[in-house]
Protein backbone atom coordinates (compact mmCIF):
# COMPACT_ATOMS: atom_id res chain seq x y z
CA UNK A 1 0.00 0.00 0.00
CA UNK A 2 0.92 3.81 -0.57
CA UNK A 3 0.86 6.23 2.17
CA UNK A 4 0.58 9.72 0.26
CA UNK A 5 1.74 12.79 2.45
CA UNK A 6 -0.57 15.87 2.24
CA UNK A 7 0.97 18.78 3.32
CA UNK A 8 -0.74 22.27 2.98
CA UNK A 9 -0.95 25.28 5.07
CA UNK A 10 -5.15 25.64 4.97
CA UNK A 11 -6.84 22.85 6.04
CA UNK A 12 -9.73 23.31 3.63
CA UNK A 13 -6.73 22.11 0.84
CA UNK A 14 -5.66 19.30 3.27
CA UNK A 15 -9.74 18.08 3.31
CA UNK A 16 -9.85 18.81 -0.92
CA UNK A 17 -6.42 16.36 -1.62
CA UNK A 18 -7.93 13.60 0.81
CA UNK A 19 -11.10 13.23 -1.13
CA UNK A 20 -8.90 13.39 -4.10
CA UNK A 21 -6.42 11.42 -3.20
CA UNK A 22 -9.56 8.57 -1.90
CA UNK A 23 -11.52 9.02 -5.27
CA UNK A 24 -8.45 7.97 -7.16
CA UNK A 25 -7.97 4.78 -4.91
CA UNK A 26 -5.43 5.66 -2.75
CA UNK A 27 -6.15 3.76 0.98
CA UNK A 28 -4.32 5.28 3.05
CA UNK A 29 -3.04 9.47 3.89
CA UNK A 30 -0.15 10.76 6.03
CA UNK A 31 -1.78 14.22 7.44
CA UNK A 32 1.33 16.53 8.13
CA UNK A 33 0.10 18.77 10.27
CA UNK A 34 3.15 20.62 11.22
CA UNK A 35 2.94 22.43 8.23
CA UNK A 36 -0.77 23.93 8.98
CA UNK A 37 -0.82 27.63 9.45
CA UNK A 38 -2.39 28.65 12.55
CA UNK A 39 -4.54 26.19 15.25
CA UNK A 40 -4.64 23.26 14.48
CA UNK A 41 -8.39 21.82 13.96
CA UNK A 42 -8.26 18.16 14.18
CA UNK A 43 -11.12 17.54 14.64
CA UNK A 44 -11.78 18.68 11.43
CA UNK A 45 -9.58 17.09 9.49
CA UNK A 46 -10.57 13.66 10.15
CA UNK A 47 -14.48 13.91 10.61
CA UNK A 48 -15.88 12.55 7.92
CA UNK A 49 -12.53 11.54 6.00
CA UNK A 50 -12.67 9.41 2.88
CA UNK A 51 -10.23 6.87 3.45
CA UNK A 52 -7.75 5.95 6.37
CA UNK A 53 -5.14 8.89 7.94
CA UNK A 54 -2.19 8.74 9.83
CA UNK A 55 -1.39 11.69 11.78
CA UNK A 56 1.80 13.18 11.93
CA UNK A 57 3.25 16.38 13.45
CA UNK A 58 7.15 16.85 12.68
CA UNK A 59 9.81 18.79 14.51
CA UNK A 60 12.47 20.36 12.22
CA UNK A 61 15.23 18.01 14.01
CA UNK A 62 13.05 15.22 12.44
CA UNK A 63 12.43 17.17 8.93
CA UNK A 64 9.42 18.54 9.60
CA UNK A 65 7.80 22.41 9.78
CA UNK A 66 6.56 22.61 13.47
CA UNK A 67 7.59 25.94 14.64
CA UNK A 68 5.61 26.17 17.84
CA UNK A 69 6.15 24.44 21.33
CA UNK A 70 6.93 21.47 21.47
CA UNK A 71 4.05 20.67 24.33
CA UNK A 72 1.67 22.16 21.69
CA UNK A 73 2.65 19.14 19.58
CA UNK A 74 2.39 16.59 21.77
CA UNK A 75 -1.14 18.14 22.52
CA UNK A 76 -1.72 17.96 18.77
CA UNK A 77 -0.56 14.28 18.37
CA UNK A 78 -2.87 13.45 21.76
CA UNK A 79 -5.68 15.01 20.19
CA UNK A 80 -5.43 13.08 17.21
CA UNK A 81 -5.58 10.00 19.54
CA UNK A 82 -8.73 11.04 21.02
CA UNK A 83 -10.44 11.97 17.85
CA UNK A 84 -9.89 8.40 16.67
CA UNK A 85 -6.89 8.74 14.04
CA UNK A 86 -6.09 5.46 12.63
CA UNK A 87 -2.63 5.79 12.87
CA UNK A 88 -0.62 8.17 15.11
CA UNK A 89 3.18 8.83 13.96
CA UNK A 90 5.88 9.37 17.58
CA UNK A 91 9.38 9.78 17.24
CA UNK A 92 11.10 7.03 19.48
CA UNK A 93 12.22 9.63 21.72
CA UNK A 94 7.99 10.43 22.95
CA UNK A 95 6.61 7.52 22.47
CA UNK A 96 7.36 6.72 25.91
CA UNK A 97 5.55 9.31 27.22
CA UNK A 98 2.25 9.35 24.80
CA UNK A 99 0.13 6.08 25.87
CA UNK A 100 -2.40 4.33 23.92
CA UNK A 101 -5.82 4.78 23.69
CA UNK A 102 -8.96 3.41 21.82
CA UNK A 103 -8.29 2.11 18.49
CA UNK A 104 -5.65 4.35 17.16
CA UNK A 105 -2.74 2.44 16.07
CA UNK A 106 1.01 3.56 16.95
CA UNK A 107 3.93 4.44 14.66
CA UNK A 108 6.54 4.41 16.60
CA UNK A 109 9.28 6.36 13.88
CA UNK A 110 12.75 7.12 13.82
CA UNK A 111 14.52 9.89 11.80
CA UNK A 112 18.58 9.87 11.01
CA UNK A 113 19.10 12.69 8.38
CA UNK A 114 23.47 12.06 8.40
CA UNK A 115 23.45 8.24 7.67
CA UNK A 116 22.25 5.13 8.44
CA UNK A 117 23.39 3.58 11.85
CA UNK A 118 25.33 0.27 11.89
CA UNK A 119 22.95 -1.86 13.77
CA UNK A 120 19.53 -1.01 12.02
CA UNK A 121 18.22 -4.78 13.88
CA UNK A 122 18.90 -3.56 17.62
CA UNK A 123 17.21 0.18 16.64
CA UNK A 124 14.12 -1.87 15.54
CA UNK A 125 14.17 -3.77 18.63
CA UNK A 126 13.66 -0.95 20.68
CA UNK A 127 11.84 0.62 18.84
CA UNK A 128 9.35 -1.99 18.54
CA UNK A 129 9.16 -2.06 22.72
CA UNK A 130 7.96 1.13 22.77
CA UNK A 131 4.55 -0.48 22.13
CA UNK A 132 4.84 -0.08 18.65
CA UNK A 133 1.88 -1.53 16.07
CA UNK A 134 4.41 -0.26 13.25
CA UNK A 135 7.68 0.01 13.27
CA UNK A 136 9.05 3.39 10.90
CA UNK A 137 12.72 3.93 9.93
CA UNK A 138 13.88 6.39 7.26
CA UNK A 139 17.75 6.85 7.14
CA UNK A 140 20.10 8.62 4.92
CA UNK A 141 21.39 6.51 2.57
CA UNK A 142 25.54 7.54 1.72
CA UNK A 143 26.16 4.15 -0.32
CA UNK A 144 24.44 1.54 -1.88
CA UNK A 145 25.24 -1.08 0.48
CA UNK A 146 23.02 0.90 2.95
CA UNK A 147 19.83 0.28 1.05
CA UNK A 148 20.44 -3.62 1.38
CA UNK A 149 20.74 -3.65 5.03
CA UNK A 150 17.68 -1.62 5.63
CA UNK A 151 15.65 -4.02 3.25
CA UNK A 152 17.12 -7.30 5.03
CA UNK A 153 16.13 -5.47 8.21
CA UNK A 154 12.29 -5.05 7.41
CA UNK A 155 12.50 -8.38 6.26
CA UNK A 156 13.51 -9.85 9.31
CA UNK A 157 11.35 -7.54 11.68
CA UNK A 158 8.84 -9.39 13.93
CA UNK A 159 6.83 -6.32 14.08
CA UNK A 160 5.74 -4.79 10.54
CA UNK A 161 8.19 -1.94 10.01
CA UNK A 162 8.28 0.84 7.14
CA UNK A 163 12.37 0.82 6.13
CA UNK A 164 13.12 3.50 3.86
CA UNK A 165 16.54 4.87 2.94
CA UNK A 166 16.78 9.19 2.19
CA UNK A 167 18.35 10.14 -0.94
CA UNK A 168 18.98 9.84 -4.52
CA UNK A 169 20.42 6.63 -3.43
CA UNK A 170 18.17 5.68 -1.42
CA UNK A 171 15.12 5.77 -3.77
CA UNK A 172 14.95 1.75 -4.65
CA UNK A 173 13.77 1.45 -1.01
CA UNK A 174 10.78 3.60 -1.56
CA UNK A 175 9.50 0.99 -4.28
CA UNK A 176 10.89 -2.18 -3.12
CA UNK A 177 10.14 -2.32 0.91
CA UNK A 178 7.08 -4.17 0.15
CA UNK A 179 9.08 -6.67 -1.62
CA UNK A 180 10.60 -7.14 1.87
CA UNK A 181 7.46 -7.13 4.09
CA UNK A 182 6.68 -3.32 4.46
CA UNK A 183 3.36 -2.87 5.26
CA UNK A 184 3.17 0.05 2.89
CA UNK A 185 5.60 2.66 1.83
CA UNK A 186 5.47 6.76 1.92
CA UNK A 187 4.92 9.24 -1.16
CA UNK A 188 4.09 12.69 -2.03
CA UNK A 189 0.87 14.28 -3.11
CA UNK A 190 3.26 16.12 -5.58
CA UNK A 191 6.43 15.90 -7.68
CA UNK A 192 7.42 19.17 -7.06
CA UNK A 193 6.55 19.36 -2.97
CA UNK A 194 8.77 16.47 -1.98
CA UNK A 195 8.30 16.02 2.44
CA UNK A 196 11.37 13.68 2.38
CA UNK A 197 14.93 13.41 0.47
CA UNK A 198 14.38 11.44 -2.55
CA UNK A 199 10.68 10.76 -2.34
CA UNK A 200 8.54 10.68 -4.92
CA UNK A 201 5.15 11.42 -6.31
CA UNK A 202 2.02 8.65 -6.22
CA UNK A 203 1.16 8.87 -9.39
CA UNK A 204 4.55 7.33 -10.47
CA UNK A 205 4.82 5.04 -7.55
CA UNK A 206 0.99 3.83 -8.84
CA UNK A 207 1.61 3.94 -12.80
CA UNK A 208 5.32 3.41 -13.13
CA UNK A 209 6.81 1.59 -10.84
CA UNK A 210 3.12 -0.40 -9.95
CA UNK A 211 4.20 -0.86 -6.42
CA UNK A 212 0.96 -2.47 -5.54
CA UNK A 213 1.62 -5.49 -7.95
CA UNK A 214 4.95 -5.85 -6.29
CA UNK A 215 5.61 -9.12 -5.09
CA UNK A 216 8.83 -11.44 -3.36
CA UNK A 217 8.69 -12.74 -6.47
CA UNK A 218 8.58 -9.65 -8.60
CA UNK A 219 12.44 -9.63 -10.63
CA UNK A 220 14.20 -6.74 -10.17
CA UNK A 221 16.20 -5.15 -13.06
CA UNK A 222 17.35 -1.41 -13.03
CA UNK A 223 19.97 1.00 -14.38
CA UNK A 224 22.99 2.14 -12.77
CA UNK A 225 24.76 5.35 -12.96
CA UNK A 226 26.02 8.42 -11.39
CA UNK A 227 23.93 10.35 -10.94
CA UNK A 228 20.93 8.89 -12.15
CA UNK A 229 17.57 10.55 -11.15
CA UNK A 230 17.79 12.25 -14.74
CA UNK A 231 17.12 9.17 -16.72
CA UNK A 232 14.38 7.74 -18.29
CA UNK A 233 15.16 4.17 -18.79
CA UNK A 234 13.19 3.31 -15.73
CA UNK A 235 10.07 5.09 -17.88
CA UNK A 236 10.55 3.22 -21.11
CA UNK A 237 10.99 -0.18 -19.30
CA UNK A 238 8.51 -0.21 -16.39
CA UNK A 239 6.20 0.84 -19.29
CA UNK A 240 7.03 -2.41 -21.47
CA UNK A 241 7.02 -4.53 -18.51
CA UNK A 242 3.24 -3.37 -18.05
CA UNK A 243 2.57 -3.92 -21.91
CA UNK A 244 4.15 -7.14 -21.89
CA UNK A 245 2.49 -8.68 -18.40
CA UNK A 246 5.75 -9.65 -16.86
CA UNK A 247 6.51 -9.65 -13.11
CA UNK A 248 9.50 -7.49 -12.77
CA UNK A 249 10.03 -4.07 -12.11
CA UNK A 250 13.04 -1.93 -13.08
CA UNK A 251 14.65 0.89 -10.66
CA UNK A 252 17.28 3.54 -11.08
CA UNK A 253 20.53 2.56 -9.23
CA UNK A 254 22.94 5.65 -8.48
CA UNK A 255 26.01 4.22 -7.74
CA UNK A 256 29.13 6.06 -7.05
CA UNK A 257 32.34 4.58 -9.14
CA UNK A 258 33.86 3.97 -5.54
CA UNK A 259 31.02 1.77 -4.79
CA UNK A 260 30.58 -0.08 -8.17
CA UNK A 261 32.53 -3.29 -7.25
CA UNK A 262 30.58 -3.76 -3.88
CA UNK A 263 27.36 -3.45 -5.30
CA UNK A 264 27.90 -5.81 -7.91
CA UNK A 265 29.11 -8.48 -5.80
CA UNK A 266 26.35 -7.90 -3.66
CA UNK A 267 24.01 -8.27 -6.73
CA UNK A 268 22.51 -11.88 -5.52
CA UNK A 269 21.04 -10.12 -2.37
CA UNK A 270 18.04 -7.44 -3.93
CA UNK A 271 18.07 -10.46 -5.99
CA UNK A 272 19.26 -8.24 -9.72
CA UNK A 273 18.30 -10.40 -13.00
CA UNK A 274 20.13 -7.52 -15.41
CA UNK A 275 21.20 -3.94 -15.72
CA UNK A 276 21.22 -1.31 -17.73
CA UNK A 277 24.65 0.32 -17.59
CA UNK A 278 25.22 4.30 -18.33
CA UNK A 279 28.00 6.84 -17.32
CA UNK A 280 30.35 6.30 -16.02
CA UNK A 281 30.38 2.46 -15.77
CA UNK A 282 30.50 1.16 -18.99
CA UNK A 283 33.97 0.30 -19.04
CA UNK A 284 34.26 -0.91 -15.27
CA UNK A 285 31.54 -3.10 -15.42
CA UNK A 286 33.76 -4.89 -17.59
CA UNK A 287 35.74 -6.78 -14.73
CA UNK A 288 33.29 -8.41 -13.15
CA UNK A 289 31.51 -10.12 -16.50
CA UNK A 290 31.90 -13.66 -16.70
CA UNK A 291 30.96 -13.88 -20.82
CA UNK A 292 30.96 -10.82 -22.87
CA UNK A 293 29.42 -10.49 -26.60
CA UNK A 294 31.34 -9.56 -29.77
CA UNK A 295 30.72 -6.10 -29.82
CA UNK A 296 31.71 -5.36 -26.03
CA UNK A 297 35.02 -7.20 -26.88
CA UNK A 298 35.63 -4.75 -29.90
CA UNK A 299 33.80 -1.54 -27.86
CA UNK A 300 35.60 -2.72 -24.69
CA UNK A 301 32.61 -0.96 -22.86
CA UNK A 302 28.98 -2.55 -21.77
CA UNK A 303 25.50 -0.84 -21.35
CA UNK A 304 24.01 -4.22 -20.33
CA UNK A 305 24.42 -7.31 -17.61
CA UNK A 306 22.50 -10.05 -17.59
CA UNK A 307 22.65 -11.76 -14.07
CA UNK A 308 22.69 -15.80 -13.59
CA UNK A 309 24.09 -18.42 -11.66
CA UNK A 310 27.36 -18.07 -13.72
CA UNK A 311 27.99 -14.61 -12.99
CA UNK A 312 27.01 -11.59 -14.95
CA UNK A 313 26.97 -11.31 -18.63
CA UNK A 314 28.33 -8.57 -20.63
CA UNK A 315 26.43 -6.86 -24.23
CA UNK A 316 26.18 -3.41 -25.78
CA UNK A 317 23.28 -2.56 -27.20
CA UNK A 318 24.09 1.12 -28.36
CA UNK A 319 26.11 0.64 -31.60
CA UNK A 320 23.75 -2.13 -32.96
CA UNK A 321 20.31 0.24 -32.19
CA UNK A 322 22.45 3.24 -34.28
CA UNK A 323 22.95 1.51 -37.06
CA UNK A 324 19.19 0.36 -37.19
CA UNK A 325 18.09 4.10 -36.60
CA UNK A 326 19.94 4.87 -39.44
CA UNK A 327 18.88 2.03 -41.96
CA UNK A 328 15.34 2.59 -40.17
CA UNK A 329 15.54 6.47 -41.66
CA UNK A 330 17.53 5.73 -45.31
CA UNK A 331 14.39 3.06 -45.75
CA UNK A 332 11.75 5.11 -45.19
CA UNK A 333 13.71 7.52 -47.84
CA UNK A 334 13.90 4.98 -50.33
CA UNK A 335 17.80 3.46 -50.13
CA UNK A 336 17.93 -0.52 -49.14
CA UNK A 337 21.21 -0.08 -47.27
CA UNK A 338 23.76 1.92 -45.90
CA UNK A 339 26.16 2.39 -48.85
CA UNK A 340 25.17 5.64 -51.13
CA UNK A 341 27.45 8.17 -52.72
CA UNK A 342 25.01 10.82 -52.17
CA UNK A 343 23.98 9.57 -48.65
CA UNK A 344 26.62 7.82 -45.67
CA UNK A 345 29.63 6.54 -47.17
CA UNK A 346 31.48 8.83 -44.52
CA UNK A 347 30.45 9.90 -41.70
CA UNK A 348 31.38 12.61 -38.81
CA UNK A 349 31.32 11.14 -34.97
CA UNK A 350 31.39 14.16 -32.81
CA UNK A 351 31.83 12.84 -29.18
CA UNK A 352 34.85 10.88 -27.43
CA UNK A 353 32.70 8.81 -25.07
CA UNK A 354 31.43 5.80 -24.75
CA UNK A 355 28.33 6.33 -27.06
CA UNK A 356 30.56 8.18 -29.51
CA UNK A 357 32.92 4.92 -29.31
CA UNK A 358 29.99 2.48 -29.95
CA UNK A 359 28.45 4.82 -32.88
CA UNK A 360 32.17 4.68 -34.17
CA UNK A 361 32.69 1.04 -34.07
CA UNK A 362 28.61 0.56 -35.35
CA UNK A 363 29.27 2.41 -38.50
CA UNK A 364 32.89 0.83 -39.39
CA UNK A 365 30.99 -2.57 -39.04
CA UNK A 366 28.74 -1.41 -41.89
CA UNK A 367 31.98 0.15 -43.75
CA UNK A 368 31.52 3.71 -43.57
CA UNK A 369 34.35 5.85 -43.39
CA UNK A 370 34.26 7.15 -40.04
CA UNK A 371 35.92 10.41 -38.88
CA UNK A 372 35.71 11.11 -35.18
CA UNK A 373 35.94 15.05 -33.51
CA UNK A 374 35.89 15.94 -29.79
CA UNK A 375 36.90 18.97 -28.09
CA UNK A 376 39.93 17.03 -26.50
CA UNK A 377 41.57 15.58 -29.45
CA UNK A 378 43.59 13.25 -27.66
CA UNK A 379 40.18 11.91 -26.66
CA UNK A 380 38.84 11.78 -30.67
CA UNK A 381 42.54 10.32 -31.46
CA UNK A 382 42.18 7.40 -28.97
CA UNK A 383 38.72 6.30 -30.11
CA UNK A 384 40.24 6.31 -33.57
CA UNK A 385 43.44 3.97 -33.07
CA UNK A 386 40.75 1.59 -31.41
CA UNK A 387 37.84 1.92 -34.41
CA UNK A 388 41.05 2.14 -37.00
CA UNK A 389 39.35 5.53 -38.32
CA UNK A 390 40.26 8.98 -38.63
CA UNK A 391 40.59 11.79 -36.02
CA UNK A 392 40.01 15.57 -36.93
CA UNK A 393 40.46 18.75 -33.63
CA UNK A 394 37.10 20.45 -33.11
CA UNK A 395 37.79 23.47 -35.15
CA UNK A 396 38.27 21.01 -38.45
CA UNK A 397 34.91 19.51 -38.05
CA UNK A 398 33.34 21.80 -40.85
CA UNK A 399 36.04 21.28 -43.25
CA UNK A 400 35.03 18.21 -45.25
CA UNK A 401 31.59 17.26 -46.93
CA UNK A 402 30.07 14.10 -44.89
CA UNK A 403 27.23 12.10 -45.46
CA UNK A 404 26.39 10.98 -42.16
CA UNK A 405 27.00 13.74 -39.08
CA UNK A 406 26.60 11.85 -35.82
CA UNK A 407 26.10 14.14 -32.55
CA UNK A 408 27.27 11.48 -29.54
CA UNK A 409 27.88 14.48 -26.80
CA UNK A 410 25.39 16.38 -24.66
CA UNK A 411 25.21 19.54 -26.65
CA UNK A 412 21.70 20.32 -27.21
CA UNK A 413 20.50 18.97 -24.06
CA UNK A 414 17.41 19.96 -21.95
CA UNK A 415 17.83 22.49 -20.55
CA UNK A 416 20.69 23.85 -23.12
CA UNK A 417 18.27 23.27 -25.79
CA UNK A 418 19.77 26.46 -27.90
CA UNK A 419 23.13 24.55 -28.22
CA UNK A 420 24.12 23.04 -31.38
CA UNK A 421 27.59 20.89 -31.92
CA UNK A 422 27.32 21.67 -35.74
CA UNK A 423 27.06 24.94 -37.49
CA UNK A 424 24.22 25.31 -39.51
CA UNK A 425 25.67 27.16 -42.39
CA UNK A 426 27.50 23.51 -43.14
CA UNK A 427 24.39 21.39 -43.15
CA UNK A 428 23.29 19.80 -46.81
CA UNK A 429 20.50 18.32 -48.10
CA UNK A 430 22.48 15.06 -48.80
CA UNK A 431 23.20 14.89 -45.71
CA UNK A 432 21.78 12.53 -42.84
CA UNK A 433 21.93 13.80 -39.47
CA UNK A 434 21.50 11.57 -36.29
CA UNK A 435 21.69 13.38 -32.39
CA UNK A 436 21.31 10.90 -29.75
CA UNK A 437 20.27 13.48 -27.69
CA UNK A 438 16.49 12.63 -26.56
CA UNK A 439 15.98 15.54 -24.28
CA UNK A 440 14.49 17.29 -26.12
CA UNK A 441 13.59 14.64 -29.27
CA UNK A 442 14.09 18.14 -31.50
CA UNK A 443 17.01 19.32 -30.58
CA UNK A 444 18.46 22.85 -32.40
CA UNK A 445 20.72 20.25 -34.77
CA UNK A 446 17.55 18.30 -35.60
CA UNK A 447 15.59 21.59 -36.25
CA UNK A 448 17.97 23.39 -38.25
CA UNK A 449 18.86 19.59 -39.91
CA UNK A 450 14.88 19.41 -40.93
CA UNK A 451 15.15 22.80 -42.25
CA UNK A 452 18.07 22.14 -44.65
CA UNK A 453 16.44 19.35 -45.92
CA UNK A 454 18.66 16.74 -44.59
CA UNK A 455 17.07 13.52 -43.32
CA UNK A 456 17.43 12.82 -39.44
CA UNK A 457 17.80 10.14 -37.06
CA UNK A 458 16.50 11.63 -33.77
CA UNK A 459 17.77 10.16 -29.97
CA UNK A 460 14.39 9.20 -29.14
CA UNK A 461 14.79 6.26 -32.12
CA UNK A 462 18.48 5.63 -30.80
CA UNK A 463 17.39 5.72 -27.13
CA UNK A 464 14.23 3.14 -27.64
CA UNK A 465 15.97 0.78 -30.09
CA UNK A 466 18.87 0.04 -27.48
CA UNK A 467 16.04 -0.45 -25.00
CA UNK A 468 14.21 -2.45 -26.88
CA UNK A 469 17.36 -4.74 -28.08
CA UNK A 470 17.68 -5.00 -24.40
CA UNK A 471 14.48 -5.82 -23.16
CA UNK A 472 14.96 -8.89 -25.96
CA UNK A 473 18.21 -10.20 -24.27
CA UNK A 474 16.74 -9.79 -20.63
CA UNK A 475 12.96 -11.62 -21.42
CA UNK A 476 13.60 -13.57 -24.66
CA UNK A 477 10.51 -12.07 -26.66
CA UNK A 478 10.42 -8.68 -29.17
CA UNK A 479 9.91 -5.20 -26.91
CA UNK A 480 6.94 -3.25 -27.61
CA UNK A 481 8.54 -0.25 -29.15
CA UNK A 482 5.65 1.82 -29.90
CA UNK A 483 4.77 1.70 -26.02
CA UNK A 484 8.26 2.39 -25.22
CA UNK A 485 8.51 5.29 -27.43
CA UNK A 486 5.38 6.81 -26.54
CA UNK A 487 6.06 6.54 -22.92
CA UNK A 488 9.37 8.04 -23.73
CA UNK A 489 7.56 11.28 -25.22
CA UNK A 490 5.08 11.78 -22.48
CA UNK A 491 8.27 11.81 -19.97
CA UNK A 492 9.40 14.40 -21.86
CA UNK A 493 6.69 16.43 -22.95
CA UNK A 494 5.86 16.23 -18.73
CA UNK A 495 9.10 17.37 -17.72
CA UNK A 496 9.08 20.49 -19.41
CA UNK A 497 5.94 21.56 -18.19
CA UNK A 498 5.77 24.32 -15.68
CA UNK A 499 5.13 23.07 -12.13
């Protein structure tokens, strides 16, 4: 179950987003009234409510907005008591000196804003003495490592207990506690009015993530990277999951390159069935794959693992969904393959990472004539020696005619969406022109591409082709791309709407 936190100054707009919130099947509220303005009518707020509330009434010290006394909040939290809450939240530290009474249920909660303490088992333990019905512990998360032993904790809790870990790190706790036996887990009423480091809003717990079909026997895949709160795999593939009716879920993973090797030896213990790998792991991954496929041998870099009893497995997906984007787009324009004199018999790879690297190796595959550019041109010279193509500086970029120009850097990106990596002067109509940039889909190189004529590849085919060539390896059947790539545009389109 989801426990969405309403927090709003008036209670007339705490009364409005319960009835809301109830009328869109959510069972159970988290009323923060420490952020009411003025007396505090409880009363009112849970006469007459529409679904089940727990009452809670934060200090700062414990995140929260109380700014009064602190025996005016314990009167608050008694008088929620008496008016019959269903739930009551105390901090460990006063629920000692609250009692029970009638049929209001006791959270008994714990707040650690720094880091998560060592022995999370003996802190449940006493909390659960303090005649506890539920057991709540949200920690700050500083490694990955610390999500795990808060998980294994709730599963191993006599009393039901809520474990969540704070942070960007911390999110995959939010969405897999029930996994582990949490009788529900805390959201927010909105995206943009977060009550709690790295929470997030109901709607996505409900539509993406579908925490209420999560089960111990839900897989978990994900995608791992630093940071990673900006991507949108976890969109694209929760989405496909849902198309496809298969029990897994997939998370965003940020994990720091100093904790990389830890958390994929501990990979057996969420349990993780694959992963989709992005900056700046690609490479380092590398070391711990058992089997690797032909084109991570030639890339030397991985944006996929496949977990099994052997040990993880090792693909790339990027150059192979390129070099389909780009047939994909000379098809639909009449050619049958990748070789025309007019069209991509040379191509221009600006970038020196590790997309540039598999666009690079994708397109000498197919026997293009690849020249790579980067703004460090020891960078574009390195990728070269290990394609066997050319190298140009940054400045020489414009100098020769090419068929193909491939944008594999950030330039363009939301919210530099007035950036191009290629003049405009220098675009052709002969030319095809491919950004993997998705963020925005029509980037300023797309636009000004479409206006010379030129036929484009855009980053939204790139981005749901490698997903989809993924999804293949990780469930042995064909992705739904249209869902993908639809689900891909909403993300979008949402993000960039005002909040």
């Amino acid at each position: 179950m989801i426990c969405v936190g309403i927090a709003r100054g008036r209670h007339r707009h705490v009364i409005a987003e319960h009835r809301h919130l109830a009328d869109n099947g959510v069972g159970l509220v988290e009323l923060r009234l420490d952020f009411i303005q003025g007396n505090v009518q409880v009363r009112r707020l849970l006469a007459d409510r529409p679904c089940p509330a727990v009452v809670t009434c934060r200090r700062p010290a414990d995140g929260g907005h109380w700014s009064r006394s602190e025996e005016e909040r314990r009167l608050v939290l008694r008088t929620a008591i008496v008016e019959g809450a269903d739930y009551v939240d105390l901090e460990d530290d006063i629920a000692g000196a609250v009692p029970r009474y009638g049929r209001t249920k006791r959270i008994v909660s714990h707040h650690d804003f720094t880091g998560t303490p060592a022995d999370l088992d003996s802190l449940q333990r006493q909390m659960a003495a303090l005649d506890a019905d539920v057991v709540k512990i949200a920690t700050m998360a500083t490694c990955p490592e610390d999500n795990l032993r808060m998980l294994e904790m709730v599963r191993g809790a006599e009393i039901p207990t809520v474990g969540i870990c704070m942070g960007e790190i911390g999110m995959p706790t939010r969405v897999l506690c029930g996994r582990f036996g949490s009788p529900f887990t805390y959201a927010t009423f909105h995206e943009d009015r977060l009550l709690a480091p790295g929470q997030i809003g109901w709607r996505q717990m409900r539509d993406v993530y579908r925490y209420d079909s999560i089960t111990p026997a839900t897989k978990v895949y994900g995608v791992i990277a630093d940071p990673v709160a900006h991507s949108y795999s976890p969109v694209v593939h929760n989405a496909a999951l849902a198309e496809a009716g298969i029990d897994a879920v997939y998370l965003p993973f940020r994990v720091p390159a100093e904790n990389l090797d830890e958390f994929l030896f501990e990979a057996h213990r969420w349990p993780l069935s694959g992963l989709s790998v992005t900056i700046p792991h690609k490479e380092a991954v590398l070391r711990h794959a058992q089997r690797s496929d032909e084109m991570v041998k030639a890339i030397g870099a991985a944006n996929t693992l496949v977990f099994s009893a052997d040990g993880p497995e090792a693909f790339n997906t990027d150059a192979d969904a390129a070099v389909e984007s780009l047939e994909a787009t000379l098809r639909d324009h009449g050619h049958e393959g990748l070789v025309d004199v007019n069209a991509v018999n040379s191509a221009l790879v600006l970038g020196a990472g590790g997309a540039a690297r598999a666009l690079a190796f994708g397109l000498k595959r197919r026997k293009i004539d690849v020249t790579v550019a980067a703004r460090t041109v020891e960078r574009a010279k390195r990728i070269a020696a290990e394609v066997g193509c050319k190298a140009v500086d940054w400045t020489a970029r414009h100098r020769m005619p090419f068929g193909c120009v491939v944008n594999a850097t950030p330039v363009g990106m939301h919210p530099n969406v007035n950036e191009s990596p290629f003049e405009r002067e220098h675009l052709r109509p002969y030319m095809v022109v491919f950004d993997t940039v998705y963020n925005p889909e029509n980037t300023l190189l797309i636009k000004e591409a479409r206006q010379a004529g030129c036929r484009i590849v855009t980053g939204v085919d790139m981005f749901v082709r490698q997903a989809a060539i993924q999804f293949q390896i990780w469930h042995d059947r064909p992705a739904p791309e249209k869902v993908m790539r639809e689900a891909l545009k909403r993300a979008t389109a949402s993000a960039k709407q005002p909040a």
